[in-house]
Protein backbone atom coordinates (compact mmCIF):
# COMPACT_ATOMS: atom_id res chain seq x y z
CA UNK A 1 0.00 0.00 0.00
CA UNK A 2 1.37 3.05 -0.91
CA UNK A 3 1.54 6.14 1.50
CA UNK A 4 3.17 9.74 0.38
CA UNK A 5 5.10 11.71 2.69
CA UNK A 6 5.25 15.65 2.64
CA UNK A 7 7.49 17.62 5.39
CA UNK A 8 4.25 18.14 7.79
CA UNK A 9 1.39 15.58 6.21
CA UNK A 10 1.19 11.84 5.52
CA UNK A 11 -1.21 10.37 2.68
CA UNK A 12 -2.24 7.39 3.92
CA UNK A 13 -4.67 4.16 3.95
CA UNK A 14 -8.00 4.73 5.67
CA UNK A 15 -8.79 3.99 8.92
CA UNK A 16 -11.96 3.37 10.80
CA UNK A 17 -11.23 6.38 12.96
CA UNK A 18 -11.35 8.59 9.95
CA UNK A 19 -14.94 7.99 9.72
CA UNK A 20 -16.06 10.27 12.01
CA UNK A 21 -14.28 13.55 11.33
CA UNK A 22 -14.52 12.50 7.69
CA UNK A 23 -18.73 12.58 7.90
CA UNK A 24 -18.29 15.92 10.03
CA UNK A 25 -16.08 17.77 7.34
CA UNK A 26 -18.76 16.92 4.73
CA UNK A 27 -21.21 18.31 6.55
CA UNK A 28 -19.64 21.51 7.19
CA UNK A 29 -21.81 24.19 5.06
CA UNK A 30 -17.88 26.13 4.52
CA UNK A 31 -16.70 22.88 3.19
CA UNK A 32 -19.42 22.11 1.27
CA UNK A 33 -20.13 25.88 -0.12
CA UNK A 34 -19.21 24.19 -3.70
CA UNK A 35 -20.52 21.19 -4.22
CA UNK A 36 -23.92 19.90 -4.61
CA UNK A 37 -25.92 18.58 -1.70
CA UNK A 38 -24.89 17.23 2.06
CA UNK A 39 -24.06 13.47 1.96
CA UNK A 40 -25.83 11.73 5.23
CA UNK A 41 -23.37 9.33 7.40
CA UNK A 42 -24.31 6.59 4.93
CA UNK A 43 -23.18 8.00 1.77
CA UNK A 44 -19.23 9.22 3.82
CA UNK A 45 -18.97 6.22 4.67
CA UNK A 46 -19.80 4.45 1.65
CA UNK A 47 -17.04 7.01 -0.20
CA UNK A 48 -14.67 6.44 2.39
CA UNK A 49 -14.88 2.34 1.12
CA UNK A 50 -14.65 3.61 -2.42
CA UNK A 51 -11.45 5.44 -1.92
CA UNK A 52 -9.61 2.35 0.35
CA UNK A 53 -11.01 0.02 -2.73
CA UNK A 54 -9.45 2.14 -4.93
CA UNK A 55 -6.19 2.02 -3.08
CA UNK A 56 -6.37 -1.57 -2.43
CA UNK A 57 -6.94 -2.38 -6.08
CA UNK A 58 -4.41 0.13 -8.06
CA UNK A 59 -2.37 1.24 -4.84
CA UNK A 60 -3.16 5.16 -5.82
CA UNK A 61 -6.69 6.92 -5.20
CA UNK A 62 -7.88 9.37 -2.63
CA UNK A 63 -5.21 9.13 0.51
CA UNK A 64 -6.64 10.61 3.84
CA UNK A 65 -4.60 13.16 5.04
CA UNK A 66 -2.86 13.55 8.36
CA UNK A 67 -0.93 15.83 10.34
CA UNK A 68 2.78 14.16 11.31
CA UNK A 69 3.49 16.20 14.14
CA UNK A 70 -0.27 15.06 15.67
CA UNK A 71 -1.83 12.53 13.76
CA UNK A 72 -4.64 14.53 13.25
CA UNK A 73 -6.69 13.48 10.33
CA UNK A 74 -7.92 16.28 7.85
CA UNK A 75 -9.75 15.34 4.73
CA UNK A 76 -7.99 13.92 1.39
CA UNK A 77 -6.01 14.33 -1.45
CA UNK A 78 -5.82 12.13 -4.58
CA UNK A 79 -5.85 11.34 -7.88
CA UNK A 80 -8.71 9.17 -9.46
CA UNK A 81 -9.77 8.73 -12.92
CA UNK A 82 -12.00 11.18 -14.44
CA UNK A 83 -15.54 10.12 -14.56
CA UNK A 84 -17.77 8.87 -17.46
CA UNK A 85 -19.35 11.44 -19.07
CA UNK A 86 -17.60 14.15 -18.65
CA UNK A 87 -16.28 16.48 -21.36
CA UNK A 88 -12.48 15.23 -21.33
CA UNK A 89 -10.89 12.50 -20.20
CA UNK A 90 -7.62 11.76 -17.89
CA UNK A 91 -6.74 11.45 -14.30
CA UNK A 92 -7.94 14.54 -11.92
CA UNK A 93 -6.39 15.60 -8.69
CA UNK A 94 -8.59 16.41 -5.98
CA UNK A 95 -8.72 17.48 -2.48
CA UNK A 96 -10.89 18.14 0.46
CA UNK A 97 -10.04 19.50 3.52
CA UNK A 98 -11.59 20.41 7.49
CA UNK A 99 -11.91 24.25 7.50
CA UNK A 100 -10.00 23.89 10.34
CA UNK A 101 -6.57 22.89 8.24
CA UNK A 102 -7.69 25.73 5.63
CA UNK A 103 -4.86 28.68 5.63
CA UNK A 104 -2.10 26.42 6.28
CA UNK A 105 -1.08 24.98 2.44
CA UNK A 106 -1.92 21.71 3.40
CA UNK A 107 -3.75 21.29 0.43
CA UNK A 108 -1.09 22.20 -2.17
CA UNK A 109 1.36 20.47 0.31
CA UNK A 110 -0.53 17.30 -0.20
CA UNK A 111 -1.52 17.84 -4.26
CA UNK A 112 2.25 18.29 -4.70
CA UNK A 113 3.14 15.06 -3.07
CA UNK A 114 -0.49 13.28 -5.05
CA UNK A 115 1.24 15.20 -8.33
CA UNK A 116 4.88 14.01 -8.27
CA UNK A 117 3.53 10.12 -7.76
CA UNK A 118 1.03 10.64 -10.23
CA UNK A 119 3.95 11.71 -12.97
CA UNK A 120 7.34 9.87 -11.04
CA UNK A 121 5.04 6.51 -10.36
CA UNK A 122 2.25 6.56 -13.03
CA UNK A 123 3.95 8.06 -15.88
CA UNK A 124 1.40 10.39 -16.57
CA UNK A 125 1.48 12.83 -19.54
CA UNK A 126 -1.13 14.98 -17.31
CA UNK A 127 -2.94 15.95 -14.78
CA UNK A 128 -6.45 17.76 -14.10
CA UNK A 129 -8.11 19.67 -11.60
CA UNK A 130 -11.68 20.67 -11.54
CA UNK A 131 -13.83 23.08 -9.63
CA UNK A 132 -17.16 25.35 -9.43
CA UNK A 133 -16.20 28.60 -11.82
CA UNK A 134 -15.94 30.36 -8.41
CA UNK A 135 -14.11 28.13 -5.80
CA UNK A 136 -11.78 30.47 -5.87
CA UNK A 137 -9.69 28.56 -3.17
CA UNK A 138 -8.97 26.04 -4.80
CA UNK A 139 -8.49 27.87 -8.36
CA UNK A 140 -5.87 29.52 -6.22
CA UNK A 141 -4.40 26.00 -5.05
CA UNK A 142 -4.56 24.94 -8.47
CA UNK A 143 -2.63 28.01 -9.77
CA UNK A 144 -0.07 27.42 -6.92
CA UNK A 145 0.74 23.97 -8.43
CA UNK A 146 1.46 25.68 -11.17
CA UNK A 147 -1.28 24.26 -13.52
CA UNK A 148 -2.57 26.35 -16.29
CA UNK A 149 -6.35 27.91 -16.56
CA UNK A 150 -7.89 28.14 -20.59
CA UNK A 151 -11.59 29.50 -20.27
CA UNK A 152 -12.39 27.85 -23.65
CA UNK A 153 -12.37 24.48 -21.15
CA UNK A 154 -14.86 25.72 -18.67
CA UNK A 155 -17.97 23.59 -18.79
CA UNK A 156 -21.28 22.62 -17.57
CA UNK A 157 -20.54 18.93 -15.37
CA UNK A 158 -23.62 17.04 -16.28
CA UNK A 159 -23.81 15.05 -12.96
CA UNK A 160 -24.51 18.43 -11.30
CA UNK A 161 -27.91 20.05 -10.74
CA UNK A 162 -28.78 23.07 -12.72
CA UNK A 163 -27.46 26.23 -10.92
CA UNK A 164 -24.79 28.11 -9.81
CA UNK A 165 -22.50 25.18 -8.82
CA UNK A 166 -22.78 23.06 -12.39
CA UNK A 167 -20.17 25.63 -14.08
CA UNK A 168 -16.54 24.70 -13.51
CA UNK A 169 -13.42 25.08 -14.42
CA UNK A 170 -10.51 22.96 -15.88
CA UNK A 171 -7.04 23.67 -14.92
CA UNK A 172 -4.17 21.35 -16.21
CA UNK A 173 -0.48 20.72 -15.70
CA UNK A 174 2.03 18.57 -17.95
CA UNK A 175 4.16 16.04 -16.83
CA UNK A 176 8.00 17.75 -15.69
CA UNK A 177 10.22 17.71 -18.71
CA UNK A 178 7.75 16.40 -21.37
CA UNK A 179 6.34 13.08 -19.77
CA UNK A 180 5.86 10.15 -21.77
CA UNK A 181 7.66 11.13 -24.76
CA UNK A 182 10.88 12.36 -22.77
CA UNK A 183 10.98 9.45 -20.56
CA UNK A 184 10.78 6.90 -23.66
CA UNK A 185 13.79 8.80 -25.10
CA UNK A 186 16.12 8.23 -22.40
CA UNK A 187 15.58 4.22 -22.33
């Protein structure tokens, strides 16, 4: 099982003790500001067994995210395979965090370490990020990862209610040095 390792944070397997906090963060009106609806205990959990079956199976997903110095757990960070039906294809990044770890750069902290496996490990050519048009949090994560913004990719995501939240954005960043091609040169 693979865990990622920043200077404060460790990506890690879920644990039953991450249930808890993990259904309280979602619940969180601040947390949830962006996206659609407010999942009962049920439906965490439920995603919570999605993301360890995803790590089980491919060793990469949605890590939860802890503190080192504490062991306090704080949300996740990831990468996952962009869902059917959307207007592009690829792997995304994607984090959530308590509003209690916001302000701290946890969350590019943790994207950074989710990026560098997804390119060093995965051989990616690239990687996404989506939001709502105005998360502008995590636009601003996204920018500090140094992934690029074109407006002619913003777009409607289908498996979201009508209203302000179905708009969002697509921000992308290229694998270090060329990716693919590069690294088949240098065999």
């Amino acid at each position: 099982m693979t865990e990622l390792r920043t200077e404060r944070l460790l990506l890690r397997p879920w644990r039953d003790s991450d249930l808890a906090p993990w259904a309280a963060l979602n619940t969180d009106p601040e947390v949830r500001r962006y996206l659609p609806g407010v999942p009962g205990r049920e439906r965490t959990d439920a995603a919570v067994a999605r993301f360890q079956a995803d790590l089980d199976a491919r060793g990469w997903g949605f890590w939860a995210v802890e503190v080192r110095g504490t062991g306090e757990f704080i949300g996740f960070t990831g990468l996952d395979p962009v869902e059917e039906g959307q207007p592009f294809t690829g792997v995304e990044a994607g984090w959530r965090l308590a509003r209690s770890a916001w302000g701290h750069g946890y969350a590019t902290e943790a994207a950074r370490a989710a990026l560098a496996f997804g390119f060093a490990e995965l051989g990616l050519p690239e990687i996404l990020a989506v939001t709502a048009h105005d998360n502008l949090r995590s636009r601003a994560v996204m920018r500090r990862l140094g992934m690029t913004y074109d407006p002619a990719d913003d777009f409607d995501d289908p498996a979201v209610p009508e209203g302000p939240l179905r708009r969002c954005v697509l921000y992308r960043l290229g694998a270090p040095g060329g990716g693919d091609a590069e690294r088949a040169g240098s065999v």
